[in-house]
N, C-alpha and C. Protein backbone atom coordinates (compact mmCIF):
# COMPACT_ATOMS: atom_id res chain seq x y z
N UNK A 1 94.75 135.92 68.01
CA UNK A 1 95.06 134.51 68.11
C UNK A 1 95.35 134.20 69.57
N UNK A 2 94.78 133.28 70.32
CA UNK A 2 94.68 132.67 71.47
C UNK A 2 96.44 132.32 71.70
N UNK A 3 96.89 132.68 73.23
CA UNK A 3 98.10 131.91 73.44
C UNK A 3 98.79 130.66 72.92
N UNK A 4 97.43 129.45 73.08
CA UNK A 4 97.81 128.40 73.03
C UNK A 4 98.03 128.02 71.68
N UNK A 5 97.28 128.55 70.27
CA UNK A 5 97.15 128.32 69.08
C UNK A 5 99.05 128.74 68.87
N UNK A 6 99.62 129.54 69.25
CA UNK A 6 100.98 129.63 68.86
C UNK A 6 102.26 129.44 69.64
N UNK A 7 101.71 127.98 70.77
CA UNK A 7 102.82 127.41 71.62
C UNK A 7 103.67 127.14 70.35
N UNK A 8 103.44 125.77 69.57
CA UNK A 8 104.72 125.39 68.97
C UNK A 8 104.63 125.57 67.43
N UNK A 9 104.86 127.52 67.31
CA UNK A 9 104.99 127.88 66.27
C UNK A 9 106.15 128.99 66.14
N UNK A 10 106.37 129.14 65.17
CA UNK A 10 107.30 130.59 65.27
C UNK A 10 106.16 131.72 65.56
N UNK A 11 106.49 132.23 66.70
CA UNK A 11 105.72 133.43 66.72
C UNK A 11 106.46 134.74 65.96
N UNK A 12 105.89 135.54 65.36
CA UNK A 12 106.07 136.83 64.68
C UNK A 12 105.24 137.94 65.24
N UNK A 13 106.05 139.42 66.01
CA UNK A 13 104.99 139.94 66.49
C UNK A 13 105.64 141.34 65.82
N UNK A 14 104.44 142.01 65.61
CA UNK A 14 104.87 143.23 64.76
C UNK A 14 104.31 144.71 65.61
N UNK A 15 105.51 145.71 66.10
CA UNK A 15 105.02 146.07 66.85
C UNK A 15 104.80 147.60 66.09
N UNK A 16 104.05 148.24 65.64
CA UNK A 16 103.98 149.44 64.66
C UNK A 16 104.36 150.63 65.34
N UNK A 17 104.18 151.82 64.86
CA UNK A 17 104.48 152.73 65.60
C UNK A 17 102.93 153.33 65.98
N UNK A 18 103.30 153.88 66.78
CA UNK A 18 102.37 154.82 67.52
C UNK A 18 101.67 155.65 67.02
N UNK A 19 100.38 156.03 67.27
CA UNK A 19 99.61 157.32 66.44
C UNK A 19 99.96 158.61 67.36
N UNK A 20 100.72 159.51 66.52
CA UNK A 20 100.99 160.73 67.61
C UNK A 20 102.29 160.93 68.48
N UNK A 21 103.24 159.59 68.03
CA UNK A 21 104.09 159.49 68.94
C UNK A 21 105.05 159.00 67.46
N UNK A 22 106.45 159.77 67.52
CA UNK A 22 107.31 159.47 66.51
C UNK A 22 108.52 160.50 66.36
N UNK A 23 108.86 160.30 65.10
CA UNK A 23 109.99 160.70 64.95
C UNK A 23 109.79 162.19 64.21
N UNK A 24 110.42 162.99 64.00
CA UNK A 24 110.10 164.66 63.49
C UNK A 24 110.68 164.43 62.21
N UNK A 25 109.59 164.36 61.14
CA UNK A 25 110.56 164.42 59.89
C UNK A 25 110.89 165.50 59.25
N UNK A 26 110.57 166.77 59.98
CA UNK A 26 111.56 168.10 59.37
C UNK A 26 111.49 168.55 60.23
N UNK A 27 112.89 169.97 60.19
CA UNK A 27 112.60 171.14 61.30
C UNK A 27 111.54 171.88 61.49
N UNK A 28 110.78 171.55 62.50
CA UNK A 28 109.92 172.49 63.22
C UNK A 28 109.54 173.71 62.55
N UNK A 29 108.67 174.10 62.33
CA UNK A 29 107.88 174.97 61.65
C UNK A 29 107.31 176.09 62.82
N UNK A 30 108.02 177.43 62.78
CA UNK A 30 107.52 178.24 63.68
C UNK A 30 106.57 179.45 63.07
N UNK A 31 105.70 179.83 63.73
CA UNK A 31 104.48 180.49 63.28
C UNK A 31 104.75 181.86 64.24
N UNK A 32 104.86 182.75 63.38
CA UNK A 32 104.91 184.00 64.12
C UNK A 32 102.96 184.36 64.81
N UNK A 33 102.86 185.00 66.06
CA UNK A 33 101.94 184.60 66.35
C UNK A 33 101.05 186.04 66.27
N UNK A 34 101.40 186.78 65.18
CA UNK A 34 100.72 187.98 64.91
C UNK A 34 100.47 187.74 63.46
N UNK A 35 101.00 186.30 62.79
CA UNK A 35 100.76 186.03 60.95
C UNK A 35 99.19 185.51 60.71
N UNK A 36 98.72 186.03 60.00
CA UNK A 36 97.37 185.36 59.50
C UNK A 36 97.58 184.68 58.28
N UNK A 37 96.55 183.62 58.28
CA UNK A 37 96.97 182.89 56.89
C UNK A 37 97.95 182.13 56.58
N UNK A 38 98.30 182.45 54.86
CA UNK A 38 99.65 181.63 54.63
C UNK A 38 100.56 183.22 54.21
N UNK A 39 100.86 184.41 55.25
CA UNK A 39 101.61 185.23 54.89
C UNK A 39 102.82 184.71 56.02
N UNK A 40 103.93 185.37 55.54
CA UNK A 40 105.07 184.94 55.77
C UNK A 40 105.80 186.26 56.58
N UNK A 41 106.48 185.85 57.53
CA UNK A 41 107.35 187.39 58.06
C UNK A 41 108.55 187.21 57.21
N UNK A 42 109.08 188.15 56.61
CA UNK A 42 110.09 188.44 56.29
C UNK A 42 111.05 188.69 57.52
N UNK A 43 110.97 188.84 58.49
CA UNK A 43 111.93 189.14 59.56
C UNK A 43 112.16 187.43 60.27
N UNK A 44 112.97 187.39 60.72
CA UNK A 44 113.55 185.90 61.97
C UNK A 44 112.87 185.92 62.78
N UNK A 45 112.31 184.76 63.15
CA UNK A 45 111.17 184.84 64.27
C UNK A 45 111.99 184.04 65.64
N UNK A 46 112.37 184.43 66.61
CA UNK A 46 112.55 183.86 67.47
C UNK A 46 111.48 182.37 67.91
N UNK A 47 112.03 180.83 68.29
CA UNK A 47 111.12 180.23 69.11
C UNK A 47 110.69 180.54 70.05
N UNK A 48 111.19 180.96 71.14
CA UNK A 48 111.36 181.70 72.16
C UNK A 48 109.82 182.55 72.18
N UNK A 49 109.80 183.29 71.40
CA UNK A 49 108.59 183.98 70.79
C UNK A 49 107.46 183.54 70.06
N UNK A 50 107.80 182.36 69.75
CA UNK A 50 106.88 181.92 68.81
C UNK A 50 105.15 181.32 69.52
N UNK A 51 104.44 181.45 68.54
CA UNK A 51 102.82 181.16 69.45
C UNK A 51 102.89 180.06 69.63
N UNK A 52 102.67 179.34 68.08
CA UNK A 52 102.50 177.98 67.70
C UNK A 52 104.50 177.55 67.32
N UNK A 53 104.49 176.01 67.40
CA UNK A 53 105.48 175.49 66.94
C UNK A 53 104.91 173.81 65.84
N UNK A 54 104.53 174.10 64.79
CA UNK A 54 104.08 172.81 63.99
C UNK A 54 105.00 171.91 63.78
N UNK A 55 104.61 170.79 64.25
CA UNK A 55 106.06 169.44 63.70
C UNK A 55 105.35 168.29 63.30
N UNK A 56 105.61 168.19 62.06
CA UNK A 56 105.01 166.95 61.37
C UNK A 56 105.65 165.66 61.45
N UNK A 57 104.88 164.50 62.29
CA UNK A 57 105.37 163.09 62.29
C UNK A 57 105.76 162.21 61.25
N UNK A 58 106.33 161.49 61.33
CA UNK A 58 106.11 160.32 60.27
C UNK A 58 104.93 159.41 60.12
N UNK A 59 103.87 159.29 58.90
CA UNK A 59 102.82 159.06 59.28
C UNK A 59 103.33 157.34 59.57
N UNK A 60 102.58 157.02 60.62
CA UNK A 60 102.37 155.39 60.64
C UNK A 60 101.92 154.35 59.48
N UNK A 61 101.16 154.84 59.42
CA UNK A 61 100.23 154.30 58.30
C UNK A 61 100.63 153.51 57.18
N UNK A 62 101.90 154.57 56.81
CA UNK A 62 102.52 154.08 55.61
C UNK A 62 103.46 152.76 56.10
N UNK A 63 104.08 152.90 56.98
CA UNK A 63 104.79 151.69 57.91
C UNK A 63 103.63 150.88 57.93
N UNK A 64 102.95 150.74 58.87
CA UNK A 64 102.16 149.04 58.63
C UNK A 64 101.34 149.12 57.65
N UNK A 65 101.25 149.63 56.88
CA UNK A 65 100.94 148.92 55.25
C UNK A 65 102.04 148.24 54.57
N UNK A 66 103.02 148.65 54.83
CA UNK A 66 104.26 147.74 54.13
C UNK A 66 105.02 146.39 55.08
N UNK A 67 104.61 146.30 56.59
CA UNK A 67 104.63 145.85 57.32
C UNK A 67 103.48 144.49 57.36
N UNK A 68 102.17 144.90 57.12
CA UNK A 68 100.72 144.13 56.73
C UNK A 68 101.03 143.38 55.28
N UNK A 69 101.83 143.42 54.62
CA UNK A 69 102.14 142.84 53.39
C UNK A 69 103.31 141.85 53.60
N UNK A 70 104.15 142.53 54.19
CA UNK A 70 105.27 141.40 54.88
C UNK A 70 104.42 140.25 55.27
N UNK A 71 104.23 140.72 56.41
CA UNK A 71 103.33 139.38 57.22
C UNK A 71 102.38 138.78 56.48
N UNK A 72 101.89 139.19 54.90
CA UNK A 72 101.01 138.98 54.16
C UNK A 72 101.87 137.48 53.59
N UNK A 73 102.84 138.23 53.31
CA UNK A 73 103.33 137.34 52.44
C UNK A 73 104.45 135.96 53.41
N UNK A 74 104.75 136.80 54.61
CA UNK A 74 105.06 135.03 55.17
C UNK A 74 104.03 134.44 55.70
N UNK A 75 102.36 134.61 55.96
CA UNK A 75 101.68 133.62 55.90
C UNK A 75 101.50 132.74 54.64
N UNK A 76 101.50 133.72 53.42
CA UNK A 76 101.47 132.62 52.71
C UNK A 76 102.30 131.78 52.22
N UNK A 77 103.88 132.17 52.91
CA UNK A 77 104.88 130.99 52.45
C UNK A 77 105.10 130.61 53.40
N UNK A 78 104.69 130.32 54.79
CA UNK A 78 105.30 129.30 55.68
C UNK A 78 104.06 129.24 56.81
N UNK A 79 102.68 129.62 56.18
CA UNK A 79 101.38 129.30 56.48
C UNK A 79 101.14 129.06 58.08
N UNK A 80 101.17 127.17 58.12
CA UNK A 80 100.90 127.00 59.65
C UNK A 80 102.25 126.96 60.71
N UNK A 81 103.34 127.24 60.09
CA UNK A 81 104.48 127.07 60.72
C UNK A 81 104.58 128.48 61.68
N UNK A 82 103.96 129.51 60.93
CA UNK A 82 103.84 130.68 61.86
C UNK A 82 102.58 130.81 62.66
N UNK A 83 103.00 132.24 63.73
CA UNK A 83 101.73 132.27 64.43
C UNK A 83 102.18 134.17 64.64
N UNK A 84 100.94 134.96 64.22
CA UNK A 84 101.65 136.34 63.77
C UNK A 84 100.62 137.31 64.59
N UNK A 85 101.57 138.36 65.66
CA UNK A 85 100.66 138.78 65.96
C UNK A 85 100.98 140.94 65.84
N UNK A 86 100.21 140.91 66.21
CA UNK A 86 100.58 142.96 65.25
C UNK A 86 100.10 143.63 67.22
N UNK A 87 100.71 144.49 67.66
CA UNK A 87 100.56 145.12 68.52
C UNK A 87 99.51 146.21 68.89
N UNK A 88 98.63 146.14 69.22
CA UNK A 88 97.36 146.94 69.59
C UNK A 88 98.09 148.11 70.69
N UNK A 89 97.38 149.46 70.73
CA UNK A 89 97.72 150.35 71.62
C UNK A 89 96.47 151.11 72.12
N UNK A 90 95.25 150.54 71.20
CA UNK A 90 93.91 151.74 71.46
C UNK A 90 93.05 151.12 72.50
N UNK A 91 93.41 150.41 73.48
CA UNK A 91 92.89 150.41 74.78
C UNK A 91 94.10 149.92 76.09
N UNK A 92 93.69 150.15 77.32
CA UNK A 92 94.38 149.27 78.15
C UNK A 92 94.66 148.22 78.40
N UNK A 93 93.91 147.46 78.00
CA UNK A 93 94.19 145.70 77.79
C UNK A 93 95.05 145.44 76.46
N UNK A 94 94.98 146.23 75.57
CA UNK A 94 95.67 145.83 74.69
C UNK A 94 97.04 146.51 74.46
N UNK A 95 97.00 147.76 75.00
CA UNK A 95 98.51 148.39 75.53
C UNK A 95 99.25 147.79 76.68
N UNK A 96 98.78 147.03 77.66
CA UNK A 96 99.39 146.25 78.47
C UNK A 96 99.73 144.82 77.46
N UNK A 97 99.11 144.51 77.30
CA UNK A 97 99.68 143.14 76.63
C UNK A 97 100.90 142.87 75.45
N UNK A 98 100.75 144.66 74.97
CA UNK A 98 101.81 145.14 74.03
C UNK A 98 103.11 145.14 74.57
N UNK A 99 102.77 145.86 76.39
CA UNK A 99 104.01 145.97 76.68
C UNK A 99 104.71 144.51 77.10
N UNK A 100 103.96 143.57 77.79
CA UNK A 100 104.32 142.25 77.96
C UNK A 100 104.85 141.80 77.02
N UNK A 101 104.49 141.88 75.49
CA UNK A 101 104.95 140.99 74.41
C UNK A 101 106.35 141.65 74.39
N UNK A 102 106.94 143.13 73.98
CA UNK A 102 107.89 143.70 74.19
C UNK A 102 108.79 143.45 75.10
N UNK A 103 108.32 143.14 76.73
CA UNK A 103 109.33 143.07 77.55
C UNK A 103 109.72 141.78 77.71
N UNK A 104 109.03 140.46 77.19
CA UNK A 104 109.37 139.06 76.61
C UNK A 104 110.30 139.30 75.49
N UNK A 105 110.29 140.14 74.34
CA UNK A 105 111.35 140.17 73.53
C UNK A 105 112.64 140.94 74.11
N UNK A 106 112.77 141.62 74.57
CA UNK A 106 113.72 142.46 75.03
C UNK A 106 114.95 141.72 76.29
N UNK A 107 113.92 140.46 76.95
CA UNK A 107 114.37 140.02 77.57
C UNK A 107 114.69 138.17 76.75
N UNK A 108 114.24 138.04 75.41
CA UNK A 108 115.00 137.46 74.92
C UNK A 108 115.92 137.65 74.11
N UNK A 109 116.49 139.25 74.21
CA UNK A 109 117.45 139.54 73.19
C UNK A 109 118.52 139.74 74.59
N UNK A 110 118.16 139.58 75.57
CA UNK A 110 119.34 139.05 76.34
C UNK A 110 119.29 141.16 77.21
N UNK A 111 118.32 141.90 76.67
CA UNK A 111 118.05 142.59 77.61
C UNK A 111 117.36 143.48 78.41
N UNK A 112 117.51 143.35 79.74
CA UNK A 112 117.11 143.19 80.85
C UNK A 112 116.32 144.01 81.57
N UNK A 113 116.15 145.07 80.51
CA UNK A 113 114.96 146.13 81.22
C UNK A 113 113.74 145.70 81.24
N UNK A 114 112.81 146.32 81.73
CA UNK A 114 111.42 146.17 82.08
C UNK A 114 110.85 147.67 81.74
N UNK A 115 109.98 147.27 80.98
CA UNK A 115 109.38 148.94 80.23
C UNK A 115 107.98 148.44 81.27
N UNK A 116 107.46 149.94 81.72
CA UNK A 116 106.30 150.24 82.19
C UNK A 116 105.41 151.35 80.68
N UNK A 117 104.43 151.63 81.12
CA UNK A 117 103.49 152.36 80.27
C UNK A 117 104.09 153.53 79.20
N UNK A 118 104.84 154.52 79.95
CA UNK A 118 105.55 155.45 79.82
C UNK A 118 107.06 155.42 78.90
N UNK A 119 107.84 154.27 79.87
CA UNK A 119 108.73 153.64 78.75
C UNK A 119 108.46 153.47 77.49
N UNK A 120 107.51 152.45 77.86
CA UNK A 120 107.00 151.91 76.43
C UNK A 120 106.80 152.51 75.47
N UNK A 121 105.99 153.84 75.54
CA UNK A 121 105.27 154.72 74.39
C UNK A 121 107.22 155.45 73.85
N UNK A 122 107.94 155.17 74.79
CA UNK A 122 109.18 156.78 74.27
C UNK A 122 109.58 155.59 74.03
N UNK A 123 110.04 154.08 74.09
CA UNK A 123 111.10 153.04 73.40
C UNK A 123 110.13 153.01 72.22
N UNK A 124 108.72 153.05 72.23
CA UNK A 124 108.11 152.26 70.68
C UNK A 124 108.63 154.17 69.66
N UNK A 125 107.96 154.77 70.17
CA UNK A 125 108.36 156.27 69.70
C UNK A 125 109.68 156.55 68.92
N UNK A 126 110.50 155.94 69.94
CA UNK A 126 112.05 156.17 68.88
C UNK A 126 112.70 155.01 68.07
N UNK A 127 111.64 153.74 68.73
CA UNK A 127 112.64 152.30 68.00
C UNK A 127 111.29 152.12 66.92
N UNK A 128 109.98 152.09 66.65
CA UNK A 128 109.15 151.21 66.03
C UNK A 128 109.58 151.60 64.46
N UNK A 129 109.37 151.21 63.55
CA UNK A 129 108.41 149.93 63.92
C UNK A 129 109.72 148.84 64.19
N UNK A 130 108.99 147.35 64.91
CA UNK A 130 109.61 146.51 65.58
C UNK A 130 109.10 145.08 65.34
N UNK A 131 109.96 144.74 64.91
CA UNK A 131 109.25 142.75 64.50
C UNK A 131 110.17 142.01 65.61
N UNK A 132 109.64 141.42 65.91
CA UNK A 132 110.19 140.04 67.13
C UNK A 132 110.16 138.56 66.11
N UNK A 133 111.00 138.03 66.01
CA UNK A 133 110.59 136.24 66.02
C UNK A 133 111.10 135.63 67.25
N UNK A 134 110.01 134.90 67.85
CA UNK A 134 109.93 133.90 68.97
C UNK A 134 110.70 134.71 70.08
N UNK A 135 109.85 136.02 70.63
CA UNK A 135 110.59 136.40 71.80
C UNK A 135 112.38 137.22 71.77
N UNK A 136 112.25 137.03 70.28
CA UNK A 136 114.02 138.17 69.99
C UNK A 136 113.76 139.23 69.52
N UNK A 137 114.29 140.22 69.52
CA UNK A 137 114.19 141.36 68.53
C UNK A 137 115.03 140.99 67.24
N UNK A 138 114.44 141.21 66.30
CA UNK A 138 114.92 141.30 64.68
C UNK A 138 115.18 142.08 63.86
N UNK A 139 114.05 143.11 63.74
CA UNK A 139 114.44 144.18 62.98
C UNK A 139 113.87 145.69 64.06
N UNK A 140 114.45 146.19 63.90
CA UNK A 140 114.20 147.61 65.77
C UNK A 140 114.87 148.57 64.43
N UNK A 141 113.40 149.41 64.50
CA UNK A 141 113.50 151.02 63.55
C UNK A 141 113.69 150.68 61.84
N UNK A 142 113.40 149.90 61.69
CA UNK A 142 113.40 149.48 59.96
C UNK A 142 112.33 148.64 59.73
N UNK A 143 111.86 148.50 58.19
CA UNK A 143 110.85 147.78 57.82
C UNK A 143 112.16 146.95 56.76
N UNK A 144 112.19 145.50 56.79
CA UNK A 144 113.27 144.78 56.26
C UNK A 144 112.68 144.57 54.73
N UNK A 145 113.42 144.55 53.70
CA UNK A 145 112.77 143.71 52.66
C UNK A 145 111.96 142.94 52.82
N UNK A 146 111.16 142.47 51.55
CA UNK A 146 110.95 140.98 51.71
C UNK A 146 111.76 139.38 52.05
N UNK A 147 112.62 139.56 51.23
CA UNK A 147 113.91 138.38 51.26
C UNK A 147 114.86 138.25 52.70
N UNK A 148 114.90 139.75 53.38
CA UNK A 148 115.55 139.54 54.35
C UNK A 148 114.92 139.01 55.47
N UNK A 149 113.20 139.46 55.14
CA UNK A 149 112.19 138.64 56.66
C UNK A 149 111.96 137.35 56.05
N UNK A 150 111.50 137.15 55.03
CA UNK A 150 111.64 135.99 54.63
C UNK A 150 112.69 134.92 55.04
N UNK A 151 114.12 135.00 54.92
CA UNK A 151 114.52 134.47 54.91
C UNK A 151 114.76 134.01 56.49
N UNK A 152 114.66 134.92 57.23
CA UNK A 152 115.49 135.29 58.65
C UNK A 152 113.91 134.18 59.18
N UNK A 153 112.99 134.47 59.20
CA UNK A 153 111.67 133.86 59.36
C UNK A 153 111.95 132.42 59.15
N UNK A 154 112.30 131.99 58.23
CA UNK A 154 113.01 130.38 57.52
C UNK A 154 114.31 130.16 58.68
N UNK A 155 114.94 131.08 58.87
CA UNK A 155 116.02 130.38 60.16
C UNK A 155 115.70 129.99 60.77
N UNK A 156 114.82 130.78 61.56
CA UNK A 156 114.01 131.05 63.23
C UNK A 156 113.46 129.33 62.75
N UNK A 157 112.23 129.15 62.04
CA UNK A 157 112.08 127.65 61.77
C UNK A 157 112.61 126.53 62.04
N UNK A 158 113.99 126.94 61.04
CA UNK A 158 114.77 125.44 61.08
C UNK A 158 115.48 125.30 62.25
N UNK A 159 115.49 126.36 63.35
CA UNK A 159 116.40 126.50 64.46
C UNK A 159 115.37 125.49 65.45
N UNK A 160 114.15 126.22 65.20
CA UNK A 160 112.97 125.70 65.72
C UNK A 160 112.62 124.14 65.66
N UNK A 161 112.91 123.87 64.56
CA UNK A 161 112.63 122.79 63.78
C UNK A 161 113.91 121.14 64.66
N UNK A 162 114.95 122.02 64.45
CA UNK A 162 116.34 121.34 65.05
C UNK A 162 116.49 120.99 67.02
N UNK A 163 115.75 121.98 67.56
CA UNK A 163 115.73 122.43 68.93
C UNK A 163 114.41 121.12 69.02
N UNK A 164 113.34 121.18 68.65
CA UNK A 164 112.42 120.26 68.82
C UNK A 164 112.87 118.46 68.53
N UNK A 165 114.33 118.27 68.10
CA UNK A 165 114.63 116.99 67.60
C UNK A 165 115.31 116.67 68.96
């Protein structure tokens, strides 16, 4: 969606997590580096020693699918009043513009850093997923109910709504 199509709308921007970049959802899995297969050492394997170290992410996926339904469902209850946009990372134009949208919210939640490339990937890494309305942060490391974006979405509006009178 073009800049201008969501001057005087609530903007909603949804920032997902990262492919490859996240949180460790169990302890580290060390591979003795003399094991073949799926055999197991009976002895303690030092890390220190270890060949391989396997650590399984949290998949993304499952986050903006439940995220893609949110936003599913406040287009269809507050339609043209919103303007909704989801964060791209699989090129440079669209990872820069990610970080711009981010450092507009961060600096309307009153703070004051400035993420570069690097930032960006370790703040989205440990905070995503991340919804903004109109330049604030809202929800940072949670996917909210329905009722709670819903509703919070309906504030941002009438705040919107009141500020324009």
């Amino acid at each position: 969606m073009n800049e201008e199509d969501c001057i005087e709308k609530v903007t909603i921007i949804a920032f997902p997590p990262m492919a490859g970049v996240g949180i460790i959802e169990s302890e580290p899995v060390i591979e003795d580096k003399d094991a073949c297969g799926d055999t197991a050492s009976s002895e303690a394997i030092d890390p220190a020693d270890a060949n391989v170290v396997v650590v399984k992410l949290k998949s993304s996926s499952n986050s903006m699918m439940k995220i893609s339904q949110l936003l599913e469902k406040a287009r269809m209850k507050y339609g043209e009043n919103i303007c909704i946009r989801v964060a791209k990372y699989d090129s440079q134009e669209n990872l820069a513009e990610a970080i711009q949208w981010l450092n507009a919210a961060l600096r309307g939640s009153g703070n004051n850093t400035v993420l570069d490339e690097p930032s960006f990937s370790a703040f989205i890494g440990t905070s995503a997923p991340i919804l903004s309305l109109n330049n604030r942060l809202s929800f940072v490391g949670i996917i909210p109910n329905e009722s709670q974006f819903l509703s919070r979405i309906g504030a941002v509006i009438r705040i919107a709504e009141e500020g324009a009178k």
